[in-house]
Protein backbone atom coordinates (compact mmCIF):
# COMPACT_ATOMS: atom_id res chain seq x y z
CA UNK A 1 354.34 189.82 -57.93
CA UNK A 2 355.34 193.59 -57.93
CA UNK A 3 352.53 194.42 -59.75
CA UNK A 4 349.71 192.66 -57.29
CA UNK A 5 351.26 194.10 -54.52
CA UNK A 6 351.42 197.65 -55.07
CA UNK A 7 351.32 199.85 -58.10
CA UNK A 8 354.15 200.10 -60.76
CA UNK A 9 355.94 203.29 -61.03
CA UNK A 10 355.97 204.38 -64.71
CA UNK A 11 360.04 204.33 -64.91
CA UNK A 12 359.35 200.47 -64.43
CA UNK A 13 356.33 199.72 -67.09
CA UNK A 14 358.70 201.85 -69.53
CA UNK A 15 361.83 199.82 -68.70
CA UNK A 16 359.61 196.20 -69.29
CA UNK A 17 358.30 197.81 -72.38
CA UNK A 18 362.07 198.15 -73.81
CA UNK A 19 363.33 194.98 -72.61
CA UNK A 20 360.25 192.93 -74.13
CA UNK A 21 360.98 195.24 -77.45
CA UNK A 22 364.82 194.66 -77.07
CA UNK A 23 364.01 190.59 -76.96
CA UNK A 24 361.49 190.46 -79.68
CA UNK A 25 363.85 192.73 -82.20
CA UNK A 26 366.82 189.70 -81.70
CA UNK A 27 363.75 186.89 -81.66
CA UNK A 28 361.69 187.47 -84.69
CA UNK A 29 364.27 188.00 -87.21
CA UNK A 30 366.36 184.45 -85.97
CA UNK A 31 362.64 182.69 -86.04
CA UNK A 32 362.31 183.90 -90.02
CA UNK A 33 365.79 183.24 -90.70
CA UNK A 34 365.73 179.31 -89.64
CA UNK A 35 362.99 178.65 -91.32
CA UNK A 36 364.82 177.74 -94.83
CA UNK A 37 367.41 175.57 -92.48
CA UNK A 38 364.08 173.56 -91.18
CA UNK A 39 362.17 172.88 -94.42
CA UNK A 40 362.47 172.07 -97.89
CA UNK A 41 362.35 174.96 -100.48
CA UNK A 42 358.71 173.73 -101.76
CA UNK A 43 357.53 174.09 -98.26
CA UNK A 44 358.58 177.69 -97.66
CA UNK A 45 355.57 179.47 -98.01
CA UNK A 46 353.82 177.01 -95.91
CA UNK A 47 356.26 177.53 -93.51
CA UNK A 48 356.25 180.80 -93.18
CA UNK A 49 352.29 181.15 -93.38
CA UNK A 50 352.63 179.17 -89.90
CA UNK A 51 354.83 181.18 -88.71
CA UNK A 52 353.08 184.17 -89.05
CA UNK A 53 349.83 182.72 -88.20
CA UNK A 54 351.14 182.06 -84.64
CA UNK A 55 351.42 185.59 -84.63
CA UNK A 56 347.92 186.25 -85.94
CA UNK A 57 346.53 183.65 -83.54
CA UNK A 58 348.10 185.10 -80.63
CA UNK A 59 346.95 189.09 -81.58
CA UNK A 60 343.47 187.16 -81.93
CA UNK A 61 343.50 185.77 -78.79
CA UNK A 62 344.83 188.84 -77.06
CA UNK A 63 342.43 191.30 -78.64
CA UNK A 64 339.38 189.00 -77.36
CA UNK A 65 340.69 188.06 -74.31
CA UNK A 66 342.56 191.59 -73.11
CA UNK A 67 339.39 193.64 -72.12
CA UNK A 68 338.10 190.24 -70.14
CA UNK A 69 341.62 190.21 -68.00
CA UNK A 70 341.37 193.77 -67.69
CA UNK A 71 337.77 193.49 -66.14
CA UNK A 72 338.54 190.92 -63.95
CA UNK A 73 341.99 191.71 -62.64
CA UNK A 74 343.01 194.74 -63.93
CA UNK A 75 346.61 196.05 -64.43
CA UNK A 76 347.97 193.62 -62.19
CA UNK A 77 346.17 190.49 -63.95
CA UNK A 78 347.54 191.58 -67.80
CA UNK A 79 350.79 191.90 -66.08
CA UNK A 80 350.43 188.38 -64.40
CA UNK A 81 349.04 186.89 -67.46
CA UNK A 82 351.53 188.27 -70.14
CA UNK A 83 354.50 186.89 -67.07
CA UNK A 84 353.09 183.90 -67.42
CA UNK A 85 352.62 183.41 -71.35
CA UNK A 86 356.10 184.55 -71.35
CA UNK A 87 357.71 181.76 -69.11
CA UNK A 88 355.51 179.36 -70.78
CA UNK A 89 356.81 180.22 -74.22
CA UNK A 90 360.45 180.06 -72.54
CA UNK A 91 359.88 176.33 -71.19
CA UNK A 92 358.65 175.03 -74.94
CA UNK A 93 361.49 176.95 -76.49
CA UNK A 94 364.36 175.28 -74.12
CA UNK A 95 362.30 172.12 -74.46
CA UNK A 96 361.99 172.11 -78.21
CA UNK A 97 364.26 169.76 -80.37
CA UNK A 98 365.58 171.22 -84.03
CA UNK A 99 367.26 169.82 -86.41
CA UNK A 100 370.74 171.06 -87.61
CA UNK A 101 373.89 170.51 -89.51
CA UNK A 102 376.32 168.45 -87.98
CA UNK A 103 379.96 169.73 -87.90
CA UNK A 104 381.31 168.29 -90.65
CA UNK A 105 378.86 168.14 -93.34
CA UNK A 106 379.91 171.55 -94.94
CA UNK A 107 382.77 170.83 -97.91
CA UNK A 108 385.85 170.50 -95.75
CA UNK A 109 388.12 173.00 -95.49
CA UNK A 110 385.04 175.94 -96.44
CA UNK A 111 385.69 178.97 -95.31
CA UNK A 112 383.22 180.80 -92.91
CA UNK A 113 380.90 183.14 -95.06
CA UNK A 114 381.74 186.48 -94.67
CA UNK A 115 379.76 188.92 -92.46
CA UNK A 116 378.88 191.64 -94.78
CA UNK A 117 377.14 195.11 -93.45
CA UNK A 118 373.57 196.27 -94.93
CA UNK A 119 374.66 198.13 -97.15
CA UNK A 120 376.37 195.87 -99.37
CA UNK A 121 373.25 193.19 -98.63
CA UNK A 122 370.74 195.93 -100.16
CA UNK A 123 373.40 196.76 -102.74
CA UNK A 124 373.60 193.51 -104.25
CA UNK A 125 369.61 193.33 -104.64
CA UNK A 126 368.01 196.47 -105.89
CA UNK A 127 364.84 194.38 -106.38
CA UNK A 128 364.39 193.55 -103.02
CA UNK A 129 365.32 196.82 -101.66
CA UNK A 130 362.86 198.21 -103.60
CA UNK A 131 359.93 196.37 -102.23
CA UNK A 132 361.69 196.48 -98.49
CA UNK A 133 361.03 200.16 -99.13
CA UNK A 134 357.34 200.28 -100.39
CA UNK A 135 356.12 197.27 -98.03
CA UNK A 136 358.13 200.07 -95.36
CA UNK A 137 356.03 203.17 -96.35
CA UNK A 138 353.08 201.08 -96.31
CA UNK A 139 353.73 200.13 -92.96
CA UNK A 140 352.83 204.06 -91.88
CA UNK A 141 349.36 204.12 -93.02
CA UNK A 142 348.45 200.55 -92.44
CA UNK A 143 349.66 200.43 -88.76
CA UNK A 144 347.78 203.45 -88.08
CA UNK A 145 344.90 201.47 -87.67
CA UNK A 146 345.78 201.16 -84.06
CA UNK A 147 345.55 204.33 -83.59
CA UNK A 148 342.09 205.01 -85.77
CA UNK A 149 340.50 202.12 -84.36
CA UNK A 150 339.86 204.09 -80.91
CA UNK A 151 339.18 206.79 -82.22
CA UNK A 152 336.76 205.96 -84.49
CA UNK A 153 335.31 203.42 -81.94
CA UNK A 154 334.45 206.51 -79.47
CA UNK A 155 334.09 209.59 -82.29
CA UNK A 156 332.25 207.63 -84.44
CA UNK A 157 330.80 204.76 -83.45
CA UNK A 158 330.02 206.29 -80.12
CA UNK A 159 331.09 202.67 -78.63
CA UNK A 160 332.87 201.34 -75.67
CA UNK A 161 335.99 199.00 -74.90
CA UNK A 162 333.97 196.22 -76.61
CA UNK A 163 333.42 197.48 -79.62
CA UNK A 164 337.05 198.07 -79.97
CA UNK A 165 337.75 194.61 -79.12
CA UNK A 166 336.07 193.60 -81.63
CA UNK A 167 337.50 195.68 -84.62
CA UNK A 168 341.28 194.09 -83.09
CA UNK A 169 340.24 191.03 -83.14
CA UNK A 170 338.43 191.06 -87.05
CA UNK A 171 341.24 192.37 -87.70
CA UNK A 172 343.55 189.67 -86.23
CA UNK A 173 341.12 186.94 -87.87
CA UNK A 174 341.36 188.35 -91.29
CA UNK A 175 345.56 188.45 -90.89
CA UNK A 176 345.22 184.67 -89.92
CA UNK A 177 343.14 183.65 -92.37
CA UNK A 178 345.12 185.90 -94.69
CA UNK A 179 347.99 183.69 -93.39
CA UNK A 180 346.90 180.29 -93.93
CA UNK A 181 345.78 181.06 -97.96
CA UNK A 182 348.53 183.66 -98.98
CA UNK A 183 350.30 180.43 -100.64
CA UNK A 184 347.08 179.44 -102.63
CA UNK A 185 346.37 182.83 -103.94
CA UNK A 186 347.02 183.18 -107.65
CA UNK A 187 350.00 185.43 -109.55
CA UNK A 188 352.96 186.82 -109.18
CA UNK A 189 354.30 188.42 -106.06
CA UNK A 190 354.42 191.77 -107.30
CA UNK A 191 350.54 191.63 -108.43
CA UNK A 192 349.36 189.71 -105.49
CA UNK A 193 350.89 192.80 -103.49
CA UNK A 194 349.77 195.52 -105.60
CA UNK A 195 346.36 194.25 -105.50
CA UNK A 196 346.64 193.60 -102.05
CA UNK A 197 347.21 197.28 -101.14
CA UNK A 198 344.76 198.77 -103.59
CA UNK A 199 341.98 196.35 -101.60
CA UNK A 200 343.36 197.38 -98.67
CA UNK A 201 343.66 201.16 -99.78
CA UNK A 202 339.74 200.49 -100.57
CA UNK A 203 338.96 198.67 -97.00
CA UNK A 204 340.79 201.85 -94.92
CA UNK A 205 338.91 204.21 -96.72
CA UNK A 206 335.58 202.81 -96.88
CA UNK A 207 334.42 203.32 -92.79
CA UNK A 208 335.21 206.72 -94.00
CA UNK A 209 332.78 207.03 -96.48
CA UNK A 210 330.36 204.57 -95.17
CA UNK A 211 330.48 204.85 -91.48
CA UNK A 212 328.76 201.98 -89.25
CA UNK A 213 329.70 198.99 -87.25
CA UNK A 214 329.31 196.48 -89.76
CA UNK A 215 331.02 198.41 -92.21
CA UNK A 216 334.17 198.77 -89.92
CA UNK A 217 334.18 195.47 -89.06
CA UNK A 218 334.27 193.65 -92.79
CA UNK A 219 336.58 196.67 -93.82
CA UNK A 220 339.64 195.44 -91.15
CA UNK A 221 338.74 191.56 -92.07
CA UNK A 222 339.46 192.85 -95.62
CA UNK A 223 342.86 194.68 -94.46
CA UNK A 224 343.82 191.77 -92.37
CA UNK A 225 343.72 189.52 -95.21
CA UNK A 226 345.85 191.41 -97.68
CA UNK A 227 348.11 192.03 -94.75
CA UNK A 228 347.97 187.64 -94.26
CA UNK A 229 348.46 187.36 -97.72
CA UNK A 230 351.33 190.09 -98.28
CA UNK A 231 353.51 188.46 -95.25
CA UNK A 232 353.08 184.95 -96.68
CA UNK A 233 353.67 185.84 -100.58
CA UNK A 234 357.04 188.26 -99.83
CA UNK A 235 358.76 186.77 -96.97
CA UNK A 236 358.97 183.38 -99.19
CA UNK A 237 359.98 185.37 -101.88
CA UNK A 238 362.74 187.24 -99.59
CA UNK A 239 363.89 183.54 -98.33
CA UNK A 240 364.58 182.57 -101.40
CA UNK A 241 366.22 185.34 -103.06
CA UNK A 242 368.50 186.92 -100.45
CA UNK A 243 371.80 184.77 -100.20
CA UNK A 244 371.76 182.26 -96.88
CA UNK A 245 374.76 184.09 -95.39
CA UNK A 246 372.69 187.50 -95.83
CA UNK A 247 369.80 186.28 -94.00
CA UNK A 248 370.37 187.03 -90.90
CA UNK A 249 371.39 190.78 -91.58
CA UNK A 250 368.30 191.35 -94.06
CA UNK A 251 365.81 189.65 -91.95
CA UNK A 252 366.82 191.91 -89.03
CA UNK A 253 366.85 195.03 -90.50
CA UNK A 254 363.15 194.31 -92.34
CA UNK A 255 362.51 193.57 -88.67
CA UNK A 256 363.59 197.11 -87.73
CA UNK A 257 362.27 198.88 -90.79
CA UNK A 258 358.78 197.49 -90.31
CA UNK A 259 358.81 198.08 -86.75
CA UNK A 260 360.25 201.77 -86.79
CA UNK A 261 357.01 202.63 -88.66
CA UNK A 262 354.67 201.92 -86.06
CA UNK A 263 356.11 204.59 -83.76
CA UNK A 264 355.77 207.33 -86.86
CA UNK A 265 352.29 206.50 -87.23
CA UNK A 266 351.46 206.80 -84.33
CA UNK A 267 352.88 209.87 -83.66
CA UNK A 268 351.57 211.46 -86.68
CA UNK A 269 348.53 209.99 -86.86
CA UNK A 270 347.94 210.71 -82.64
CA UNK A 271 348.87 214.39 -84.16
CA UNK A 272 346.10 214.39 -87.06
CA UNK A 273 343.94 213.15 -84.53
CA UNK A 274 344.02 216.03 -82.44
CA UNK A 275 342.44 218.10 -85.78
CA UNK A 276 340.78 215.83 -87.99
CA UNK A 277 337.85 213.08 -87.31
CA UNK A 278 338.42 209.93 -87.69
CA UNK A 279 336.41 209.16 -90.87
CA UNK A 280 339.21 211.64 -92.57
CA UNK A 281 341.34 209.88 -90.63
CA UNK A 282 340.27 206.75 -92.63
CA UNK A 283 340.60 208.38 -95.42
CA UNK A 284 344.08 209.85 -95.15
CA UNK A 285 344.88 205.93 -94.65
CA UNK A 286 342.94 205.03 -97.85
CA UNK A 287 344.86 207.98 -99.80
CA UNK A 288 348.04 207.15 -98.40
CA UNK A 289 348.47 203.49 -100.04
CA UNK A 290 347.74 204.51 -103.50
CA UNK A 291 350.98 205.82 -104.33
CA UNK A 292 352.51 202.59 -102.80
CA UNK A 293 350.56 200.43 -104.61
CA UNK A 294 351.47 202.15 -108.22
CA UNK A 295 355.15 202.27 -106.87
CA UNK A 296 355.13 198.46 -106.01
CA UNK A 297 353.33 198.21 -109.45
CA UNK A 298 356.04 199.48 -111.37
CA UNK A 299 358.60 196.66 -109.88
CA UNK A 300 356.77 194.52 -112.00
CA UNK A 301 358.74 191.97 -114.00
CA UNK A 302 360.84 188.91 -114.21
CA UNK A 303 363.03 189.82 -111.05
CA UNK A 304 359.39 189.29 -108.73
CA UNK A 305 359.08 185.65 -109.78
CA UNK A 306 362.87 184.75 -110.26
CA UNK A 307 364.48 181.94 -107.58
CA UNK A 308 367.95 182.43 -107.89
CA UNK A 309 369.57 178.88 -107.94
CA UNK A 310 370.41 177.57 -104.50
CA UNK A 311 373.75 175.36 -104.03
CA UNK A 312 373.28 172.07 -102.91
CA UNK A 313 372.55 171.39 -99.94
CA UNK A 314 373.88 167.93 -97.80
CA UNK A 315 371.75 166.10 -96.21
CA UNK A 316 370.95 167.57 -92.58
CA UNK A 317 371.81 165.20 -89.56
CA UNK A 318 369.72 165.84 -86.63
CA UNK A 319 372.43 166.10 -83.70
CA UNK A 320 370.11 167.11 -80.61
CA UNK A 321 370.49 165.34 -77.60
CA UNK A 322 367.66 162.39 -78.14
CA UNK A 323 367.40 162.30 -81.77
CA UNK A 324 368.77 160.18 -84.04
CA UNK A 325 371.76 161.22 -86.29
């Protein structure tokens, strides 16, 4: 209401900013780490490809629909809009039924586990830290895009807003469909995600080379694939081989890891910017994820494919109010 009825200081805008990036740092790591708790172990992956196609879907849906808002209400409509998808959300959340262990089912007498810090999570699996840490540098030159894209839109292309639009949101259809066949693609994690970031090494680099509209346009369907495909692929691999009581530490700090990049690319590559065009821009991307992909390479083995054995579960009891037991 603030918003319609006079404009927002910038103290304010920043201060939403943080609290929306405050919720979504304690949301998205409790969303991944309750998915094991909701499905069977042979339904991971296709778990977790919905779960990050909802996020697809909804960076699809706001990179078509964003520059239509913006035209017809401006500021003040986004920020209407985005209040609004956010109490929705908050209504199907509170209104949303899971199922969950009853007290009791446990072995009596178990202890609680043992809150551990990160250190002695990442310590006890030197595989998985491993590929935290090159899926992490990867994150620099792949979220870059966001800032390229513009840039290349208007130095470039010599486009408007639309154009842009429509790089975000090939981009946001290739990470959804990326999403929905990760599971089906063929391999082992580790080559599934080395070839995914040589392709996508390839894809950066190519509006570079070969500059155009339709060339940008497959190259970020191409990126948001492999990026589909890499979420699907590793996060089931991470469910199943960090230890249940872990979870909930690992899954936060990837959350952090991942997300601290975006600010570092876009700092450095806003800096580059300033000196280089954006097809070397593209390029620098392109460059960038080869010496991931030949580190990620190298982690090749039995470790990538292993699924350390899980203890038995009981039987879960669905204790919400209105469901059965």
């Amino acid at each position: 209401m603030w918003a319609r009825t006079a404009a927002l200081p910038m103290i304010a805008l920043y201060a939403a900013g943080l609290a929306l990036a405050v919720c979504q740092a304690v949301f998205d790591p409790c969303l991944t780490t309750s998915v094991p708790e909701l499905v069977e172990d042979a339904d991971i992956e296709a778990a977790t490809a919905f779960e990050l196609s909802t996020q697809s879907l909804a960076g699809l849906a706001g990179g078509l629909l964003g520059p239509l808002v913006v035209d017809a209400g401006g500021p003040a409509g986004v920020v209407a809009g985005c209040a609004g998808a956010y109490l929705s959300a908050a209504l199907l959340i509170v209104s949303a039924r899971f199922p969950r262990a009853a007290a009791g089912d446990g072995p009596a007498g178990e202890a609680a586990p043992r809150t551990r810090t990160l250190r002695h999570i990442l310590a006890g699996l030197p595989f998985v830290r491993s590929v935290l840490l090159c899926f992490t540098a990867a994150n620099v030159f792949t979220t870059a895009v966001y800032v390229v894209m513009p840039l290349y839109t208007r130095g470039t292309l010599h486009a408007t807003g639309s154009t842009a639009a429509l790089l975000e949101a090939a981009l946001g259809a290739g990470t959804l469909v990326g999403s929905f066949t990760g599971g089906r693609v063929p391999g082992r994690p580790i080559t599934v995600g080395s070839g995914c970031l040589a392709a996508m090494a390839a894809a950066l680099a190519l509006p570079g080379l070969c500059p155009g509209h339709v060339v940008a346009v497959g190259s970020l369907l191409v990126v948001g694939w492999c990026v589909g495909v890499i979420g699907v692929r590793f996060v089931a691999l991470f469910q199943r081989q960090v230890p249940a009581e872990d979870k909930p530490g690992f899954f936060a700090v990837m959350q952090a890891l991942l997300g601290a990049t975006f600010p570092v690319a876009s700092l450095l590559f806003g800096a580059l910017g300033d000196h280089l065009t954006a097809r070397t821009l593209c390029l620098v991307q392109g460059a960038g994820l080869l010496p991931v992909t030949v580190a990620l390479w190298r982690l090749r083995g039995p470790a990538d494919d292993a699924v350390p054995p899980q203890p038995d579960r009981p039987a879960r009891r669905v204790t919400s109010a209105g469901d059965a037991s």
